[in-house]
Protein backbone atom coordinates (compact mmCIF):
# COMPACT_ATOMS: atom_id res chain seq x y z
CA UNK A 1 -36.17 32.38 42.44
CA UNK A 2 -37.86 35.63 42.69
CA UNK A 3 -37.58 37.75 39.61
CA UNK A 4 -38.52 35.29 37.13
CA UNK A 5 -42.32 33.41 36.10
CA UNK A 6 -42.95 31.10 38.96
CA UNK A 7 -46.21 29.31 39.13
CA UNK A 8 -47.46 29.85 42.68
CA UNK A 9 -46.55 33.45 42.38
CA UNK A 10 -48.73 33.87 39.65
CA UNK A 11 -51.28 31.93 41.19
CA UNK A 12 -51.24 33.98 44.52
CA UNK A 13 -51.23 37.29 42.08
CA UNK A 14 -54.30 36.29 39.93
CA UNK A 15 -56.40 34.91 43.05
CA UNK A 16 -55.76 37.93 44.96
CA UNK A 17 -55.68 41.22 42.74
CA UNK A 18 -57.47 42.46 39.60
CA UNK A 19 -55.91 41.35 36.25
CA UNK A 20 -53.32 43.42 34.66
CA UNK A 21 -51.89 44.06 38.25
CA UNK A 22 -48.14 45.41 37.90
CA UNK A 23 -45.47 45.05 40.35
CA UNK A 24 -45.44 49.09 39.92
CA UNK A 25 -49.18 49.36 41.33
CA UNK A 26 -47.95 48.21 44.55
CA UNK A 27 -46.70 51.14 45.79
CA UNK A 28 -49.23 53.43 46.58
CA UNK A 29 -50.54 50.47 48.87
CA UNK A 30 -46.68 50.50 50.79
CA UNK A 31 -48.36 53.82 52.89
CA UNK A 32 -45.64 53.88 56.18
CA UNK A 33 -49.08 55.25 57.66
CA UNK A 34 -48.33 53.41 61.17
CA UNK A 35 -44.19 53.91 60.67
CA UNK A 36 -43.15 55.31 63.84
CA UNK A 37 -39.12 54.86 63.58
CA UNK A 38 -38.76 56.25 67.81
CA UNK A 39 -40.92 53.38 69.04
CA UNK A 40 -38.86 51.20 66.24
CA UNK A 41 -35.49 52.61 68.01
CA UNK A 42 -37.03 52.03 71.40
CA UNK A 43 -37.37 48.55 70.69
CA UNK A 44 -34.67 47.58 68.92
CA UNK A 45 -32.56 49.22 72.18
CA UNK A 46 -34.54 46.73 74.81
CA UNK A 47 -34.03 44.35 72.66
CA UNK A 48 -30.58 44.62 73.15
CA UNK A 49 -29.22 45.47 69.76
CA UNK A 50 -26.05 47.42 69.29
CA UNK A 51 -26.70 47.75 65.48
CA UNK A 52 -29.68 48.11 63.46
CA UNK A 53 -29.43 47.50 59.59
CA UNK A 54 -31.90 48.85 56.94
CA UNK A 55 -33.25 47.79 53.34
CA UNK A 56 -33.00 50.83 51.28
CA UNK A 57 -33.16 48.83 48.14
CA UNK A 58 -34.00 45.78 47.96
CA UNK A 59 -33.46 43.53 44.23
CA UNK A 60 -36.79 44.90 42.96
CA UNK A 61 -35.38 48.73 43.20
CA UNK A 62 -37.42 50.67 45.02
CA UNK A 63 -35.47 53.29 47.01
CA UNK A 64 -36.60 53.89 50.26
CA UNK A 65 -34.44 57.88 50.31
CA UNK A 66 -35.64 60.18 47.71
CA UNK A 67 -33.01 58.81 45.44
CA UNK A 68 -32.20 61.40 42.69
CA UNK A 69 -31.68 58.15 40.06
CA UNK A 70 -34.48 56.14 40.86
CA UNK A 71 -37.62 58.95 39.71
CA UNK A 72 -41.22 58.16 40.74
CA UNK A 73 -39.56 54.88 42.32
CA UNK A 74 -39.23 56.12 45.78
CA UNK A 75 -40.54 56.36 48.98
CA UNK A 76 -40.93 60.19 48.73
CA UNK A 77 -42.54 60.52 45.12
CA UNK A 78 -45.09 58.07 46.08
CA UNK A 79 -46.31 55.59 48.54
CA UNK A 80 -45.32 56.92 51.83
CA UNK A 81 -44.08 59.94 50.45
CA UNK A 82 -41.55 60.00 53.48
CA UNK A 83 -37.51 59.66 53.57
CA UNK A 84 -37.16 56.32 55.69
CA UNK A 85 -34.07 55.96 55.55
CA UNK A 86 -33.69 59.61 57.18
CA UNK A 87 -36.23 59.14 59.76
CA UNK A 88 -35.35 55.81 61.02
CA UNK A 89 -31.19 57.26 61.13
CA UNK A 90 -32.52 60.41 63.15
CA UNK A 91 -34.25 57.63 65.76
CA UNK A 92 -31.54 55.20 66.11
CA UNK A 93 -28.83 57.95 66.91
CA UNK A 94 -31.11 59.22 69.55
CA UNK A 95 -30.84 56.15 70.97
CA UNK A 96 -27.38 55.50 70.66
CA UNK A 97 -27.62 52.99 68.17
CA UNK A 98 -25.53 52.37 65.24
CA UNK A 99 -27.64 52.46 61.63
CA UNK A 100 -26.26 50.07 58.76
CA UNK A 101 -27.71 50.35 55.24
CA UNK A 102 -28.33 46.92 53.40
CA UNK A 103 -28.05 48.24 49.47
CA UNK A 104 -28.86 45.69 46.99
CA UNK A 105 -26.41 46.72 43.63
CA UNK A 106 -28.46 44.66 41.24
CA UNK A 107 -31.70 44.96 40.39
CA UNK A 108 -34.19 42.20 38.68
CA UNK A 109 -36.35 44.14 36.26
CA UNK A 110 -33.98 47.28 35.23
CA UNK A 111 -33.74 47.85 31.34
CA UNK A 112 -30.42 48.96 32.07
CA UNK A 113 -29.19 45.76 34.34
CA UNK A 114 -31.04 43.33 31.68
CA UNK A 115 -28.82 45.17 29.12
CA UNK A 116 -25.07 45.02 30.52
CA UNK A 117 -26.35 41.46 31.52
CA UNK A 118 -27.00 40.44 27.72
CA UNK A 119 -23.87 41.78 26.98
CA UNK A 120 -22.24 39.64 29.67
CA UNK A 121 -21.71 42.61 31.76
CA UNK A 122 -18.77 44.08 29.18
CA UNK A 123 -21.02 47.53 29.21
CA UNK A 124 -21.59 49.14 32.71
CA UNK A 125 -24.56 51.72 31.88
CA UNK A 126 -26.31 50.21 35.06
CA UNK A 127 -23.73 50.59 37.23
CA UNK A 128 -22.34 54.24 36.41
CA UNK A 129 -26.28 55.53 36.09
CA UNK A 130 -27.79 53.59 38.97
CA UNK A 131 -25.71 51.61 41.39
CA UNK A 132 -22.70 53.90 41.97
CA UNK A 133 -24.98 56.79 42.06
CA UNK A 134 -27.11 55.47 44.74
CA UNK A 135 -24.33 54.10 46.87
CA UNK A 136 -22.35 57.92 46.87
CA UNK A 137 -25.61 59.30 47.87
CA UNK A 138 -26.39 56.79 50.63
CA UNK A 139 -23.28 57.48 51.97
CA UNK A 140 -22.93 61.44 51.63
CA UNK A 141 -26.58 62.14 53.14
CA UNK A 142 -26.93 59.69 55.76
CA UNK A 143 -22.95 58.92 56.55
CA UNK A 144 -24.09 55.25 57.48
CA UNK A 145 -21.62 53.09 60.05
CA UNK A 146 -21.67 50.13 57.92
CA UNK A 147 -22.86 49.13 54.39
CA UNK A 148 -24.28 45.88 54.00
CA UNK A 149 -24.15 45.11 50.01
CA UNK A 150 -26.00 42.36 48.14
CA UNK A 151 -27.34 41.37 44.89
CA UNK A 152 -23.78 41.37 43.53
CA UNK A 153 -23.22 37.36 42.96
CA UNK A 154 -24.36 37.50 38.59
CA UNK A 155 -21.27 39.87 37.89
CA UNK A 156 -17.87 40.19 39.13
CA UNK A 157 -16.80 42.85 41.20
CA UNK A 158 -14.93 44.83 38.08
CA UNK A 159 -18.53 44.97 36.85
CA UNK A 160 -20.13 46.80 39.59
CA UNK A 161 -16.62 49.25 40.28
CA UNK A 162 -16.73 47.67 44.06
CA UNK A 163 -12.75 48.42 44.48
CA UNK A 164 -13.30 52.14 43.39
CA UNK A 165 -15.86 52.74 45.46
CA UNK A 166 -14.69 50.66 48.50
CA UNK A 167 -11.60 53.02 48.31
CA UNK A 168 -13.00 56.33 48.47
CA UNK A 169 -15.43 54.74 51.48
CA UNK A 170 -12.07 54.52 53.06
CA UNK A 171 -9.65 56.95 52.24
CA UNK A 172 -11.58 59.92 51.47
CA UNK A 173 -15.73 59.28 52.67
CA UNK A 174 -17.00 61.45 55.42
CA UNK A 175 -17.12 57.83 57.10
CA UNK A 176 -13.63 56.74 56.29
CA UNK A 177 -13.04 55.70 60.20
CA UNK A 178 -15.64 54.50 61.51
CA UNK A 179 -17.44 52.90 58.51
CA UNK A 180 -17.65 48.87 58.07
CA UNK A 181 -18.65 46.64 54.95
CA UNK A 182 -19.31 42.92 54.34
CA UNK A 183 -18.12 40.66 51.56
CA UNK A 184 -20.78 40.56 49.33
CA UNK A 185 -19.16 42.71 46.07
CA UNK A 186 -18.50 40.50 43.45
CA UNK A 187 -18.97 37.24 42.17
CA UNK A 188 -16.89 34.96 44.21
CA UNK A 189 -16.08 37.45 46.55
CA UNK A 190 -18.31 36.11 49.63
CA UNK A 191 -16.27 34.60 52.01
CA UNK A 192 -13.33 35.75 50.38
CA UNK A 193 -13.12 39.90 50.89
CA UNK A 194 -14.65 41.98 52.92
CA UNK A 195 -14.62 43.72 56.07
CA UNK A 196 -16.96 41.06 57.89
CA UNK A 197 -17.82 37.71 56.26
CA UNK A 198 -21.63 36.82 55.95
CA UNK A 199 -20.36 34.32 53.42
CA UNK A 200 -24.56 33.12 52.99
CA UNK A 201 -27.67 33.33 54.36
CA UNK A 202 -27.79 32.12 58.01
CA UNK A 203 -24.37 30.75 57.20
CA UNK A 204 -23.30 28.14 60.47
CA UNK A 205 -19.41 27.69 60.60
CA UNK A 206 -18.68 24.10 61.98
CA UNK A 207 -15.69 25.70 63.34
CA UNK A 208 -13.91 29.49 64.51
CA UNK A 209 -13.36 30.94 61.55
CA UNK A 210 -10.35 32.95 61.48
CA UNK A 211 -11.86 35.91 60.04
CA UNK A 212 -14.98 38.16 61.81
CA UNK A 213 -18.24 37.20 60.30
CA UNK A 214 -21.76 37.71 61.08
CA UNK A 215 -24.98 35.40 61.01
CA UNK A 216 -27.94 36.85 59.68
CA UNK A 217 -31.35 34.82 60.43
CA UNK A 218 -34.88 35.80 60.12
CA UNK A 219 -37.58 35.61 62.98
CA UNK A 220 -40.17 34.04 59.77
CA UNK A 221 -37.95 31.42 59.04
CA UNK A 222 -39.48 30.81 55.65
CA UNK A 223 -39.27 34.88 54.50
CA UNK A 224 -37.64 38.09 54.84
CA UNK A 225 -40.35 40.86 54.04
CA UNK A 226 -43.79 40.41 56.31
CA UNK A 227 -46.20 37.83 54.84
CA UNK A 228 -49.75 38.19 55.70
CA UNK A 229 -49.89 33.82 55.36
CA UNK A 230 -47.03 33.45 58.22
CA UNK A 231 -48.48 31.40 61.06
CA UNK A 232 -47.40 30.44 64.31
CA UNK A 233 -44.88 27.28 63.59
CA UNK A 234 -43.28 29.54 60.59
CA UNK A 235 -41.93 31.79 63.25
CA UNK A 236 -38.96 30.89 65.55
CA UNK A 237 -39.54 30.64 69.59
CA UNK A 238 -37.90 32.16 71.76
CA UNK A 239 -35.36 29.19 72.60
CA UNK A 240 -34.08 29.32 69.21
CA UNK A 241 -33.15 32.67 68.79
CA UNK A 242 -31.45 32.41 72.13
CA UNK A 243 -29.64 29.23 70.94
CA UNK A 244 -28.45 31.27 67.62
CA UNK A 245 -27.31 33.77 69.04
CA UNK A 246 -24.93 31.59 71.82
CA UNK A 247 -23.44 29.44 68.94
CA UNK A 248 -22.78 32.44 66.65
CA UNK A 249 -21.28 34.75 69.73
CA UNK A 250 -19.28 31.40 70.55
CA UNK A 251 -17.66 31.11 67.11
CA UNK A 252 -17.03 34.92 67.38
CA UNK A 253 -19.72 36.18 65.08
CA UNK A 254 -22.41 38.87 65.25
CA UNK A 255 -26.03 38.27 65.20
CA UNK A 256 -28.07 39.86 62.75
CA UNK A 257 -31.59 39.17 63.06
CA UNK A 258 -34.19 40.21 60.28
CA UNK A 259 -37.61 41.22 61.19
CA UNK A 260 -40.23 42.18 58.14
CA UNK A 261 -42.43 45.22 59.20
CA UNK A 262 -46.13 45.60 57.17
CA UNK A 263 -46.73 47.80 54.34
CA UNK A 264 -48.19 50.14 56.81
CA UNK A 265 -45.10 50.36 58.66
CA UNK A 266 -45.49 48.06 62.12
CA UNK A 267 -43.35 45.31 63.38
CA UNK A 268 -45.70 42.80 64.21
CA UNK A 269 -46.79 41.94 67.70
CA UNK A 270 -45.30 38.11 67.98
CA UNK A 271 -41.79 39.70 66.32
CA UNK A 272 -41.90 42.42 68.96
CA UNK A 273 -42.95 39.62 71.77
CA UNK A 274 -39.93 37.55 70.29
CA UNK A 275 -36.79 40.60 70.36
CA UNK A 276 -38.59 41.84 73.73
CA UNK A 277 -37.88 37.95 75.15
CA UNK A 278 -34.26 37.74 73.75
CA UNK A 279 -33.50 41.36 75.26
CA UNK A 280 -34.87 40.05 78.92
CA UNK A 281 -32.53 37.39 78.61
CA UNK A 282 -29.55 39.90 77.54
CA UNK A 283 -30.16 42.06 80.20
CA UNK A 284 -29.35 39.16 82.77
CA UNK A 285 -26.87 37.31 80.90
CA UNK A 286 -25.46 39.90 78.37
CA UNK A 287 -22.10 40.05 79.83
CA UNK A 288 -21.46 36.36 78.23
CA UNK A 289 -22.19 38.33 75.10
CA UNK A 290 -21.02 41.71 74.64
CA UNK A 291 -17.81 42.57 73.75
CA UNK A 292 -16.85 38.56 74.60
CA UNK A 293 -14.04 36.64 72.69
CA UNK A 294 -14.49 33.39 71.34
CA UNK A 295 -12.63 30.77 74.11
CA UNK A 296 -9.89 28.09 73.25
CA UNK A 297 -12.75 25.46 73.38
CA UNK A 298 -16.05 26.94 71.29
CA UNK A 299 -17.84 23.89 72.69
CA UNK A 300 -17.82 21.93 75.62
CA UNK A 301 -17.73 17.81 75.31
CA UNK A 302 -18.97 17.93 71.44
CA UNK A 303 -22.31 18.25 72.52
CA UNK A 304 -24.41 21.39 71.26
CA UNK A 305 -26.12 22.32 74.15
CA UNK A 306 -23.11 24.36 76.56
CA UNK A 307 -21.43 27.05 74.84
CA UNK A 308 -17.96 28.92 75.63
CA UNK A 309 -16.87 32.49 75.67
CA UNK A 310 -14.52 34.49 77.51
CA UNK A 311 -14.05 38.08 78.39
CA UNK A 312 -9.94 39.00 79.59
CA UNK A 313 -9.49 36.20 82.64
CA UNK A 314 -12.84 35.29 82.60
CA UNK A 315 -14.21 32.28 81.17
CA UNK A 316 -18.24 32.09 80.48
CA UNK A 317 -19.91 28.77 80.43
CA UNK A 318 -23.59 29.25 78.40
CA UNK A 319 -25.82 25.92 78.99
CA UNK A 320 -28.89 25.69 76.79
CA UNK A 321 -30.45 22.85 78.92
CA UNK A 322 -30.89 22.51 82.72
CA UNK A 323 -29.49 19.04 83.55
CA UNK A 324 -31.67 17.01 85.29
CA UNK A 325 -29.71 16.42 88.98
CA UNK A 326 -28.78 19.85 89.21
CA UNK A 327 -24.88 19.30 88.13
CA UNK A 328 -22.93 20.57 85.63
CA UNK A 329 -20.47 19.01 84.18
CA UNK A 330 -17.86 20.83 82.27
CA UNK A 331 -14.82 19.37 80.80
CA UNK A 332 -13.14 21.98 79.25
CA UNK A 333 -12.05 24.56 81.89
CA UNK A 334 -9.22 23.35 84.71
CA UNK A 335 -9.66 24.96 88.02
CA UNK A 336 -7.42 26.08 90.26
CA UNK A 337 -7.51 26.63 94.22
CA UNK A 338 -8.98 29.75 94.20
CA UNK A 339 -12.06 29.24 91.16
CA UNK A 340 -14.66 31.03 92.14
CA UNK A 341 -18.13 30.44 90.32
CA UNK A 342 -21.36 31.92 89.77
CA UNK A 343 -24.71 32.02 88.12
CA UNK A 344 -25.56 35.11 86.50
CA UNK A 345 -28.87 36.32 87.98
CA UNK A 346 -28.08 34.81 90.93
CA UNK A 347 -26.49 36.14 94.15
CA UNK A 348 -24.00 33.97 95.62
CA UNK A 349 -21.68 31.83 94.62
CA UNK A 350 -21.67 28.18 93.85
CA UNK A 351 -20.59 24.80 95.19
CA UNK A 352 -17.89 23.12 92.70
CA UNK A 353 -15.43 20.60 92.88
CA UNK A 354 -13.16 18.11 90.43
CA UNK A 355 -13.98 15.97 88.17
CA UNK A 356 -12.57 12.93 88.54
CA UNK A 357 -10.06 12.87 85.39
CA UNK A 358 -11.01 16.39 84.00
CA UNK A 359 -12.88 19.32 84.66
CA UNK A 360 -15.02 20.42 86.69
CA UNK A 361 -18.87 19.50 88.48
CA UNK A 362 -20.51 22.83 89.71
CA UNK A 363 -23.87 22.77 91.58
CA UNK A 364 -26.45 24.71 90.32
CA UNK A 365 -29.16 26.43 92.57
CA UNK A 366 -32.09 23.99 93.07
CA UNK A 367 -35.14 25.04 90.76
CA UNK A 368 -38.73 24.62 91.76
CA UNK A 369 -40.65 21.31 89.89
CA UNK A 370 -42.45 22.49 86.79
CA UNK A 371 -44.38 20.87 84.19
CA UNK A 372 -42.59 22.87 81.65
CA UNK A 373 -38.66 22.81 80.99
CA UNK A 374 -37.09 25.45 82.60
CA UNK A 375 -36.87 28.87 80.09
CA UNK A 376 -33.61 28.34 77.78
CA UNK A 377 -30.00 29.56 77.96
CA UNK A 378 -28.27 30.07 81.58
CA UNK A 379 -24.30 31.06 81.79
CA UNK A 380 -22.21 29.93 85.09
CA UNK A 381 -19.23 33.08 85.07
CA UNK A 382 -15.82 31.06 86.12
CA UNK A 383 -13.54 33.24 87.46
CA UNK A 384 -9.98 31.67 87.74
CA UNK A 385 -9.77 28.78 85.25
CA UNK A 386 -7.64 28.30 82.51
């Protein structure tokens, strides 16, 4: 667990910096030199995000705003010496993109957390000097459409004032209508409360949950921040983000995905390769996605690889693998005279017929031999099934 002695951190510490290092010395190497939050905006937007979500504290502290309770530990007074959290609002409005703030109310190595935390969290200097503070501020300056809270599971939500604060957001913040939250407030709150459920870290449902929710994944799937170590295998293809995304959507979640930009302020060329792919494939099959509705069948003959979602009337049918004689074979959706199917990306529309017992067998458009399996993720639009 981060925040406490661990061996290999050490080890990677000593081997790579002089001794005496503190985590403090770090930040006038965090420069934001390359940070350029309108080509961030651009390509978050052909990516096809509808949201974009910022750290603006992370568990170690370190504002990324000129935070008026966090002196000399911010990304104005040193480092970058820029307001991030400002700049990168400015771009994504431009673009027409909505701007969350991740806020992490604990904090690892804060005399003042360590202290209400020895006293089993019965004194709340922390929390009225820090926390609160912070989260007023966040909200006030940059008027933020959703708040995305961690770092609250070691105390319980009376610690950290979470009810308080969750009522002004709604009854009297300059955000009070338009503004969501998740559920991470208080111990035992995740999965409990909240305005979306992200209930844990690229959290899977087995089933619909009943409640919105929201998967968040990472591109590295073995860290959230950049690592300089990552190499190829550690970082997921473009299949799988595609496959994430159609189970979560599916199960009527959102899809978060986290990417970790370099001190300097870059998103990494493979990361940028990897959201440019998944926004391709959104801009031909994105009507399966946006604004869909989780179907009365999530998943079609127990098997993992089609996915269901439906939009009013229409029924979408998302297949992660091209079968092999060019059929389909869905079980789920029962057709009616006048079913009329097609291929998204494709003109035309498409050969069906029963399935003997249930269902359906649509004909897919032949594709040309290739050595390589077909690119993942196709969705067949049914218009008139129930």
């Amino acid at each position: 667990m981060a925040g406490q002695h661990d061996a290999a951190y050490e080890s990677f510490v000593r081997r790579r910096f002089p001794p005496g290092t503190t985590y403090a010395d770090f930040a006038p190497h965090f420069t934001a030199h390359d940070f350029q939050p309108r080509q961030w905006a651009q390509l978050f937007q052909r990516a096809g995000a509808r949201y974009v979500v910022l750290t603006t504290k992370h568990h170690e502290g370190f504002t990324n705003w000129g935070s008026p309770v966090s002196w000399n530990w911010n990304s104005v007074d040193t480092g970058p010496h820029r307001d991030l959290v400002a700049e990168l609002g400015e771009a994504l409005r431009e673009s027409n993109l909505h701007y969350g703030l991740y806020h992490s109310l604990m904090e690892w190595f804060n005399p003042l957390y360590l202290a209400d935390k020895q006293n089993d969290f019965k004194t709340q200097s922390f929390v009225l000097k820090k926390t609160m503070p912070e989260l007023y501020d966040l909200v006030l300056k940059y008027k933020p459409d959703l708040i995305w809270s961690d770092g609250d599971w070691e105390a319980p939500d009376s610690y950290w004032n979470s009810t308080s604060f969750l009522a002004w957001l709604y009854n009297d913040s300059p955000v009070k209508d338009t503004v969501v939250v998740n559920d991470r407030w208080g111990r035992g709150c995740s999965c409990r409360h909240g305005g979306f459920y992200n209930c844990a870290d690229k959290y899977r449902p087995g089933t619909l949950p009943e409640h919105k929710w929201e998967m968040c994944s990472s591109l590295d799937r073995l860290s959230w921040g950049y690592r300089s170590n990552m190499s190829l295998p550690d970082v997921m293809d473009e299949m799988s983000v595609i496959e994430e995304l159609v189970q979560t959507v599916s199960l009527g979640g959102n899809y978060l995905l986290n990417v970790g930009p370099t001190k300097e302020g870059m998103i990494v060329p493979i990361f940028q390769e990897r959201l440019l792919a998944l926004g391709r494939w959104l801009d031909t099959n994105g009507e399966a996605i946006y604004e869909s509705q989780p179907w009365r069948v999530q998943m079609e003959n127990t098997t993992d690889t089609v996915w269901d979602t439906s939009k009013g009337p229409v029924v979408f049918a998302i297949f992660l693998l091209w079968p092999r004689d060019n059929v389909l074979h869905l079980s789920s959706p029962i057709p009616s005279p006048g079913t009329q199917v097609t291929l998204l990306g494709f003109a035309g529309t498409l050969e069906w017929q029963m399935q003997p017992g249930t269902g359906m067998l649509i004909t897919l458009p032949y594709m040309l031999p290739s050595p390589l399996p077909p690119q993942s993720g196709w969705v067949v639009k049914l218009e008139g099934v129930k």
